[in-house]
PDB file of N, CA and C in Angstrom:
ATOM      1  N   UNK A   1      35.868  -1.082   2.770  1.00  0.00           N
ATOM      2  CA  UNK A   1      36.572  -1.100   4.024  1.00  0.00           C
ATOM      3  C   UNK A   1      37.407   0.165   4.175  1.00  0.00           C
ATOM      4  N   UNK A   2      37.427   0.769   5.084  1.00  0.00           N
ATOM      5  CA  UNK A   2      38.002   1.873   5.445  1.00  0.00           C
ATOM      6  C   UNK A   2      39.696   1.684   5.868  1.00  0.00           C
ATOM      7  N   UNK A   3      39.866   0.657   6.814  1.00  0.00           N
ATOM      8  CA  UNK A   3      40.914   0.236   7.224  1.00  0.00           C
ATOM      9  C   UNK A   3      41.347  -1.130   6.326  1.00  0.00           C
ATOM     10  N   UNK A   4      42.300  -1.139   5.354  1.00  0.00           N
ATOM     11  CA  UNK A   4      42.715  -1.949   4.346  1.00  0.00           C
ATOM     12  C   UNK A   4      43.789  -2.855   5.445  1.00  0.00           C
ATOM     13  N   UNK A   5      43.883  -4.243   4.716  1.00  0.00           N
ATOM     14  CA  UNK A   5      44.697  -5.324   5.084  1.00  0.00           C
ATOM     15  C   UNK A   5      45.489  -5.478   3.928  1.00  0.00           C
ATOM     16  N   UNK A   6      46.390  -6.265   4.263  1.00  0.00           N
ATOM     17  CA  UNK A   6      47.476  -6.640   3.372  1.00  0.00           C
ATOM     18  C   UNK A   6      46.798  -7.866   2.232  1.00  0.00           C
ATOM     19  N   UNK A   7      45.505  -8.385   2.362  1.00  0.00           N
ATOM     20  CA  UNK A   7      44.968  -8.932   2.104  1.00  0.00           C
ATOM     21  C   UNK A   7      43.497  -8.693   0.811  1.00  0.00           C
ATOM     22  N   UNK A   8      43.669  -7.588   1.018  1.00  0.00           N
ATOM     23  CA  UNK A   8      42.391  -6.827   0.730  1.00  0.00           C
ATOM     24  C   UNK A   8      42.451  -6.031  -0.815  1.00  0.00           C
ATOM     25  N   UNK A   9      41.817  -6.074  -1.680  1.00  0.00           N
ATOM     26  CA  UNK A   9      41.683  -5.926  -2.619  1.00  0.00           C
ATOM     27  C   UNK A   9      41.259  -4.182  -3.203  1.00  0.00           C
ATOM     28  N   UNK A  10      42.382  -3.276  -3.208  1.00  0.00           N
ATOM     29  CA  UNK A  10      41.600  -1.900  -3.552  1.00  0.00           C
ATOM     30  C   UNK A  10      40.998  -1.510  -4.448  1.00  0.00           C
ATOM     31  N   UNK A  11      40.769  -2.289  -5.354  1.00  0.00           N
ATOM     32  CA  UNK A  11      39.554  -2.279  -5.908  1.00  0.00           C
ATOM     33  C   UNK A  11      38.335  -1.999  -5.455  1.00  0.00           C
ATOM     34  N   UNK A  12      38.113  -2.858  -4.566  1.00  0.00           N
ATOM     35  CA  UNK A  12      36.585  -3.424  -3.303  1.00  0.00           C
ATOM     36  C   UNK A  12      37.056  -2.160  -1.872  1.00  0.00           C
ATOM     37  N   UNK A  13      37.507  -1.080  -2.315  1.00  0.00           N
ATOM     38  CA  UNK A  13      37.311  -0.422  -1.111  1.00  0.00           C
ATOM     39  C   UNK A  13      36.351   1.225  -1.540  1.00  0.00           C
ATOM     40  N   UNK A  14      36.448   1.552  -0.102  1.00  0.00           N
ATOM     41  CA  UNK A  14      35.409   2.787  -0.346  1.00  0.00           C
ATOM     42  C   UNK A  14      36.198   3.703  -0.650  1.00  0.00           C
ATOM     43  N   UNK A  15      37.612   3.974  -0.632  1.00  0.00           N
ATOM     44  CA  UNK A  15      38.159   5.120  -1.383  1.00  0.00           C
ATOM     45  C   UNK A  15      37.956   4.815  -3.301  1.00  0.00           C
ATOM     46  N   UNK A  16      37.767   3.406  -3.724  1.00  0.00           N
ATOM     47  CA  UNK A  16      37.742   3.267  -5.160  1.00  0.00           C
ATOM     48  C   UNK A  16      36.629   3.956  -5.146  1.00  0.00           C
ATOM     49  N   UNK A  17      35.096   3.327  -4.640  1.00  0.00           N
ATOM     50  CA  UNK A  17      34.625   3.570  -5.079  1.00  0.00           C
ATOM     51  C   UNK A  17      34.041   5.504  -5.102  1.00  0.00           C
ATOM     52  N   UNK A  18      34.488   5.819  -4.055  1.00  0.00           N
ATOM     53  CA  UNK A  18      34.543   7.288  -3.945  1.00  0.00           C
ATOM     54  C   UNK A  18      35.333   7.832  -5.168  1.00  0.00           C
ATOM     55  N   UNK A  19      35.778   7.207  -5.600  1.00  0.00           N
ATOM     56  CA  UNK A  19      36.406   7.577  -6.881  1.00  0.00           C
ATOM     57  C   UNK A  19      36.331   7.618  -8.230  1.00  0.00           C
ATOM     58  N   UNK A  20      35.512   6.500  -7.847  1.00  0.00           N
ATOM     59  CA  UNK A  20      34.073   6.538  -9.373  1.00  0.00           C
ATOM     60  C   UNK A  20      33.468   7.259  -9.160  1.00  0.00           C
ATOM     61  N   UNK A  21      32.849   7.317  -8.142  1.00  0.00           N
ATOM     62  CA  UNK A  21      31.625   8.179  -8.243  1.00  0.00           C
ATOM     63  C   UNK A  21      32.016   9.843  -8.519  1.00  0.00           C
ATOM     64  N   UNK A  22      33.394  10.103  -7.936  1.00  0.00           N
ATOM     65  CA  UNK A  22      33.257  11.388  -7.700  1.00  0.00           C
ATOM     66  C   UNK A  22      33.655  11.786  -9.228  1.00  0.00           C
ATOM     67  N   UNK A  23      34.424  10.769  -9.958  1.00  0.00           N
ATOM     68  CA  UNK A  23      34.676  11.129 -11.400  1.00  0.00           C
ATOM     69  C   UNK A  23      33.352  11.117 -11.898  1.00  0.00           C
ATOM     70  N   UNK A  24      32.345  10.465 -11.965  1.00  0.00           N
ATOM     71  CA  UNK A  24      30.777  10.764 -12.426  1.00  0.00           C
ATOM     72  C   UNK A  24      30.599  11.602 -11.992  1.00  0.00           C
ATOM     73  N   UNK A  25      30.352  12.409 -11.241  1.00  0.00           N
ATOM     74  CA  UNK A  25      29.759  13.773 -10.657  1.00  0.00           C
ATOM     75  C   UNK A  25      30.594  14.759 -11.342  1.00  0.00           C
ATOM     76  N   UNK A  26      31.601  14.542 -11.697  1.00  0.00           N
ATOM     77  CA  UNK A  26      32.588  15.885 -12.143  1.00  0.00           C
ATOM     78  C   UNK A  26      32.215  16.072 -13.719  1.00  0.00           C
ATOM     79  N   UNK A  27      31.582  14.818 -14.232  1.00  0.00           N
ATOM     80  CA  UNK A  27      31.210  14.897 -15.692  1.00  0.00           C
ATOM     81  C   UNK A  27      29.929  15.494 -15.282  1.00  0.00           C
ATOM     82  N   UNK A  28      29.128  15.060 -14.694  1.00  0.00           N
ATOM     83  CA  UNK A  28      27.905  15.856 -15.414  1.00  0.00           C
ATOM     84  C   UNK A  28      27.320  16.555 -13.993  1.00  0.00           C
ATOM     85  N   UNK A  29      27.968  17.196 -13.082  1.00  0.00           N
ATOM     86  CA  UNK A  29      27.809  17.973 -11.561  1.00  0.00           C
ATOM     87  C   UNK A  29      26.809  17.805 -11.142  1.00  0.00           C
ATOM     88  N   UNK A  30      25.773  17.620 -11.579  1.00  0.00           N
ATOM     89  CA  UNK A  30      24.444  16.716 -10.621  1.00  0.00           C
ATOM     90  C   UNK A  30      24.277  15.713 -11.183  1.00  0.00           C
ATOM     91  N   UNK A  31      23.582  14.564 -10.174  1.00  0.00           N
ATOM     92  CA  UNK A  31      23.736  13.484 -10.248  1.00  0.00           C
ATOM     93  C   UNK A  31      22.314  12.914  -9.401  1.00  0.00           C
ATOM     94  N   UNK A  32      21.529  12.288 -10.146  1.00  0.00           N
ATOM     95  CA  UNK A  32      20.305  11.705  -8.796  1.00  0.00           C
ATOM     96  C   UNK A  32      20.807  10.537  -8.239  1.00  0.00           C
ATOM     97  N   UNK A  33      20.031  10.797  -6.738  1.00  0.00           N
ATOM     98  CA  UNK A  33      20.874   9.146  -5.591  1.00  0.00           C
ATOM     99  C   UNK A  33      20.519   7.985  -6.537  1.00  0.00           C
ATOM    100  N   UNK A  34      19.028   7.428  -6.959  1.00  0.00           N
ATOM    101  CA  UNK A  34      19.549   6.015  -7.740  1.00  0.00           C
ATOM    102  C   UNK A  34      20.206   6.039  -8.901  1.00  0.00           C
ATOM    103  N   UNK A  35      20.525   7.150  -9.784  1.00  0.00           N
ATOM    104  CA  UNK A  35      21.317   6.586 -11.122  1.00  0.00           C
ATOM    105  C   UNK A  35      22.578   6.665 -10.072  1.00  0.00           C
ATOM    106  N   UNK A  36      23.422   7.138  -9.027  1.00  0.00           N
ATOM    107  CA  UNK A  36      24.289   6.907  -8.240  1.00  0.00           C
ATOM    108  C   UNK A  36      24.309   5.723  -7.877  1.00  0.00           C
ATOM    109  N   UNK A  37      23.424   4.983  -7.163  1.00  0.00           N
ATOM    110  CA  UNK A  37      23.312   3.848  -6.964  1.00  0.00           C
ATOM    111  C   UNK A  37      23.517   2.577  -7.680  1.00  0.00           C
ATOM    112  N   UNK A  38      22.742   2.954  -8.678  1.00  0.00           N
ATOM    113  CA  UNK A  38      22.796   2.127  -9.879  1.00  0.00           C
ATOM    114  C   UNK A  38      24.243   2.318 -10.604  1.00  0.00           C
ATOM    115  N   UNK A  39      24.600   3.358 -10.631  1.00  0.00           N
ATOM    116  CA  UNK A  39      26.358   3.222 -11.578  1.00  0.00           C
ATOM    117  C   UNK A  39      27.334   2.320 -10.209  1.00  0.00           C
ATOM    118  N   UNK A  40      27.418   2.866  -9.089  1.00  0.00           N
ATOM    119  CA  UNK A  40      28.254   1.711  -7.925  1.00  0.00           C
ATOM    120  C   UNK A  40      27.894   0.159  -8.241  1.00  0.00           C
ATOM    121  N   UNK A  41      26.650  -0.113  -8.313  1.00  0.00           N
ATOM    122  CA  UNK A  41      26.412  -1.480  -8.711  1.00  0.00           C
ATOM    123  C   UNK A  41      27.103  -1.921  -9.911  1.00  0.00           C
ATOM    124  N   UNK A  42      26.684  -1.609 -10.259  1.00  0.00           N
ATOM    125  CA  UNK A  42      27.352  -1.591 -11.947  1.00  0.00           C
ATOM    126  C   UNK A  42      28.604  -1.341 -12.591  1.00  0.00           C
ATOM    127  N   UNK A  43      29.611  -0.465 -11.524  1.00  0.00           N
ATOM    128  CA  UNK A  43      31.130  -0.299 -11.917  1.00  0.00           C
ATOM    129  C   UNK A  43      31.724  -1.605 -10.563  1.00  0.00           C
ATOM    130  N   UNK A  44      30.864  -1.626  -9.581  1.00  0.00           N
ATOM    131  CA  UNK A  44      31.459  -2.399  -8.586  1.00  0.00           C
ATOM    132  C   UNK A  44      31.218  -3.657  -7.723  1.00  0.00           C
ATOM    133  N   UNK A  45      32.193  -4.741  -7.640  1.00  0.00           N
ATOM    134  CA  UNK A  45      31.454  -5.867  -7.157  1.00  0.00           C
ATOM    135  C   UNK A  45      30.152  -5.610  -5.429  1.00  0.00           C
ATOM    136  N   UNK A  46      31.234  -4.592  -4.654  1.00  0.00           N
ATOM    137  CA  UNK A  46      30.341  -4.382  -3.388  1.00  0.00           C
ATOM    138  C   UNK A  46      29.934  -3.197  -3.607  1.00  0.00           C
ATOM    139  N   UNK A  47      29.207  -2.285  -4.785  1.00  0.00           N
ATOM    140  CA  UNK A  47      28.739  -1.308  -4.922  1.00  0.00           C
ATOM    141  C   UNK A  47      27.790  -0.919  -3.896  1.00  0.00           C
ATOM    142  N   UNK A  48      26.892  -1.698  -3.790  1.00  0.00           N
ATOM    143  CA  UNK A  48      25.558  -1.647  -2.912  1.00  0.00           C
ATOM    144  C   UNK A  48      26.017  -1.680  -1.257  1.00  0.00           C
ATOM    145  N   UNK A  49      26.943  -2.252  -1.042  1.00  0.00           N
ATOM    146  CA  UNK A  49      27.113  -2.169   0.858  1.00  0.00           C
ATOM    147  C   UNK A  49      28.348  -1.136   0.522  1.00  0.00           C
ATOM    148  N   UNK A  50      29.012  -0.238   0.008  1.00  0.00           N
ATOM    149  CA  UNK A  50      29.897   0.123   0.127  1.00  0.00           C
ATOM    150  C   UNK A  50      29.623   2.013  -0.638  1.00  0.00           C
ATOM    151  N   UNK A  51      28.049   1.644  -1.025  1.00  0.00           N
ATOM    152  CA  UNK A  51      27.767   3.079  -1.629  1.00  0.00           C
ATOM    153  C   UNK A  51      27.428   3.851  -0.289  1.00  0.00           C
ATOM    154  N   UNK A  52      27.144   4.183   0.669  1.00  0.00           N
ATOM    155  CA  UNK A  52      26.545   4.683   1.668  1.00  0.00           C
ATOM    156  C   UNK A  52      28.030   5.161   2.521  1.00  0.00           C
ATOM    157  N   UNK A  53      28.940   4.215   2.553  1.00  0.00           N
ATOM    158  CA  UNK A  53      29.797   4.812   2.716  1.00  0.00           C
ATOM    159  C   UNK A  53      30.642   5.483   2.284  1.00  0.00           C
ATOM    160  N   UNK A  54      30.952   5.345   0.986  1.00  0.00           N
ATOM    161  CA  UNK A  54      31.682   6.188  -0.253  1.00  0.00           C
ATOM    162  C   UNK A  54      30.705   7.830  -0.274  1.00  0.00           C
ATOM    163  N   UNK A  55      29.484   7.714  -0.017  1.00  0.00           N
ATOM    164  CA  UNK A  55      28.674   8.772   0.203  1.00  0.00           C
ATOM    165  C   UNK A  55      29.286   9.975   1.328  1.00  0.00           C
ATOM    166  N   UNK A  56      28.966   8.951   2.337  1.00  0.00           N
ATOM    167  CA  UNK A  56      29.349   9.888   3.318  1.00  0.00           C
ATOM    168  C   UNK A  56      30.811  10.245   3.591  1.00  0.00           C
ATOM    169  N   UNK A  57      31.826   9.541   3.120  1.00  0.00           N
ATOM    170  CA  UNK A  57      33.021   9.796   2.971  1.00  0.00           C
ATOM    171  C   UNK A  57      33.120  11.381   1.973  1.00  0.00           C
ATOM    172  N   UNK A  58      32.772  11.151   1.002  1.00  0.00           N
ATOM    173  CA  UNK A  58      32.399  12.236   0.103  1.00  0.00           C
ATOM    174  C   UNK A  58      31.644  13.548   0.936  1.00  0.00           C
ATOM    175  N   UNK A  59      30.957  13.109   1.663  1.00  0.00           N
ATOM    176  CA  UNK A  59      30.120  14.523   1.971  1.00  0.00           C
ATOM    177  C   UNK A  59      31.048  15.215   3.387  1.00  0.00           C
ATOM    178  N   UNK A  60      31.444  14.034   3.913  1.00  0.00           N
ATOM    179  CA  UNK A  60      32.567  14.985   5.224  1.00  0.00           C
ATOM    180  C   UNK A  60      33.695  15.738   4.696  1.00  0.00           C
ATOM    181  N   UNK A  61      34.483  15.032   3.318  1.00  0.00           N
ATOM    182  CA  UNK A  61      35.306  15.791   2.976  1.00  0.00           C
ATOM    183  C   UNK A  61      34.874  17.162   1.984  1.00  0.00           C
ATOM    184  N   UNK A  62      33.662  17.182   1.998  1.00  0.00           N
ATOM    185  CA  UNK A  62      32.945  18.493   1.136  1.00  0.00           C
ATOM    186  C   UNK A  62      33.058  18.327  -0.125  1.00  0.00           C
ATOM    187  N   UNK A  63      32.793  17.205  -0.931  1.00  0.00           N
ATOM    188  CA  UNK A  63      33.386  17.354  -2.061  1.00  0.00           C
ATOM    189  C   UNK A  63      31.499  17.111  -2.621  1.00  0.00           C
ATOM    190  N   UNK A  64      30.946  16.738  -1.988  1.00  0.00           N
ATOM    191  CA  UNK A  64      29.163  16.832  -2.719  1.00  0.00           C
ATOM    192  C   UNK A  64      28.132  17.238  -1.481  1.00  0.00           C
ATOM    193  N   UNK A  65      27.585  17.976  -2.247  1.00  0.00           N
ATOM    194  CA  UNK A  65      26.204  18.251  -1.322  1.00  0.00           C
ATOM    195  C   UNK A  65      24.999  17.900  -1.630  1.00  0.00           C
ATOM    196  N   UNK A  66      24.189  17.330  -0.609  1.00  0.00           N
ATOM    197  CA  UNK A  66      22.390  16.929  -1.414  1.00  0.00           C
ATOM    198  C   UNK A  66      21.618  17.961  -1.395  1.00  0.00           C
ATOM    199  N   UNK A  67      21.500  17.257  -2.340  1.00  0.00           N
ATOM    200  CA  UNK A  67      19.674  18.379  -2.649  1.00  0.00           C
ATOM    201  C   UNK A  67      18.612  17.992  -2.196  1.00  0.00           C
ATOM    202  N   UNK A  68      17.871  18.130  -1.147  1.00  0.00           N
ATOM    203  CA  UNK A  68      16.540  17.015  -1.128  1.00  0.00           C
ATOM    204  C   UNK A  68      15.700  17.757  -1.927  1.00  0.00           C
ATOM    205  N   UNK A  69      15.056  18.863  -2.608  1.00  0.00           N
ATOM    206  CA  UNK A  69      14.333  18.786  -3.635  1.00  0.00           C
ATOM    207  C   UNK A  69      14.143  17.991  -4.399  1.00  0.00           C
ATOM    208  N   UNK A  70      15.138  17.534  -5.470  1.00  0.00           N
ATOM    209  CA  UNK A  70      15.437  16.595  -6.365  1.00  0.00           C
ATOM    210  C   UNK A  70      16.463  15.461  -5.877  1.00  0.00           C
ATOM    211  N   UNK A  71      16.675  15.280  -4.579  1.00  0.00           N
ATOM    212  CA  UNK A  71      17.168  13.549  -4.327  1.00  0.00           C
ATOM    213  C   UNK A  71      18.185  14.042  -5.470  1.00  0.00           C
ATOM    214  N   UNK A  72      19.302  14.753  -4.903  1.00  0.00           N
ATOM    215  CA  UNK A  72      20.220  14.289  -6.113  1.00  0.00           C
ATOM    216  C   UNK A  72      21.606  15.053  -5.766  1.00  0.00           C
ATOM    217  N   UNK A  73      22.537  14.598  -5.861  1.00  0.00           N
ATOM    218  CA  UNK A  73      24.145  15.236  -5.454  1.00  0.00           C
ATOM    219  C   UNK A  73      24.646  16.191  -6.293  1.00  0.00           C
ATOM    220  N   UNK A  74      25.521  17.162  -5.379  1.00  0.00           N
ATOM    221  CA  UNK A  74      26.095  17.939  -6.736  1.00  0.00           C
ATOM    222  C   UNK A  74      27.120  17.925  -5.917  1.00  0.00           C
ATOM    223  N   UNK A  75      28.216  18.192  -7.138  1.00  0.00           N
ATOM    224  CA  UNK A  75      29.494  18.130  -6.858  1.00  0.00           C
ATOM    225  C   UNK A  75      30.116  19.226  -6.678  1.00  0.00           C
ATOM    226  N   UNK A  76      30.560  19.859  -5.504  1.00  0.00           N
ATOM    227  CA  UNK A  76      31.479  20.850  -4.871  1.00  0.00           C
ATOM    228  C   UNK A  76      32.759  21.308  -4.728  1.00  0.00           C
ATOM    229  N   UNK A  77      33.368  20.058  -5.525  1.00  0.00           N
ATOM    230  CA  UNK A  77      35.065  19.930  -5.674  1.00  0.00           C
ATOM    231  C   UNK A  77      35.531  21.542  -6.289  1.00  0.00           C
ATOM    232  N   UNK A  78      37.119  21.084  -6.235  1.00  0.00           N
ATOM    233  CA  UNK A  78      37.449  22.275  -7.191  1.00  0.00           C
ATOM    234  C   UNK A  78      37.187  22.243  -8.643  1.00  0.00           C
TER     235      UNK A  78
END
């Protein structure tokens, strides 16, 4: 969820999980979309409806770019 409630668990939001992920990308700077996929599932209860947006959250703020050669992210941060 983008817009958090007083209710709402930040754990289960897309800034966490933008935050896993982007700590995975900083370890090893490329990254292919399903082992991406597959680690959100796997670190997170709504990994799967909440990876697409943690994605694109990530890519507006410039912090990864795709590759379509190899289907796979690299990380652009500082």
């Amino acid at each position: 969820m983008l817009r958090p409630t007083k209710h709402m668990n930040p754990d289960r939001s897309v800034l966490a999980l933008s935050a896993l992920l982007l700590a995975r990308l900083k370890k090893s700077r490329i990254a292919s979309y399903s082992s991406l996929v597959e680690y959100a599932i796997k670190r997170s209860k709504d990994g799967d409806t909440l990876f697409a947006s943690a994605l694109s959250l990530m890519y507006v703020l410039g912090l990864v770019e795709y590759r379509p050669r190899t289907d796979s992210f690299e990380y652009m941060g500082p």
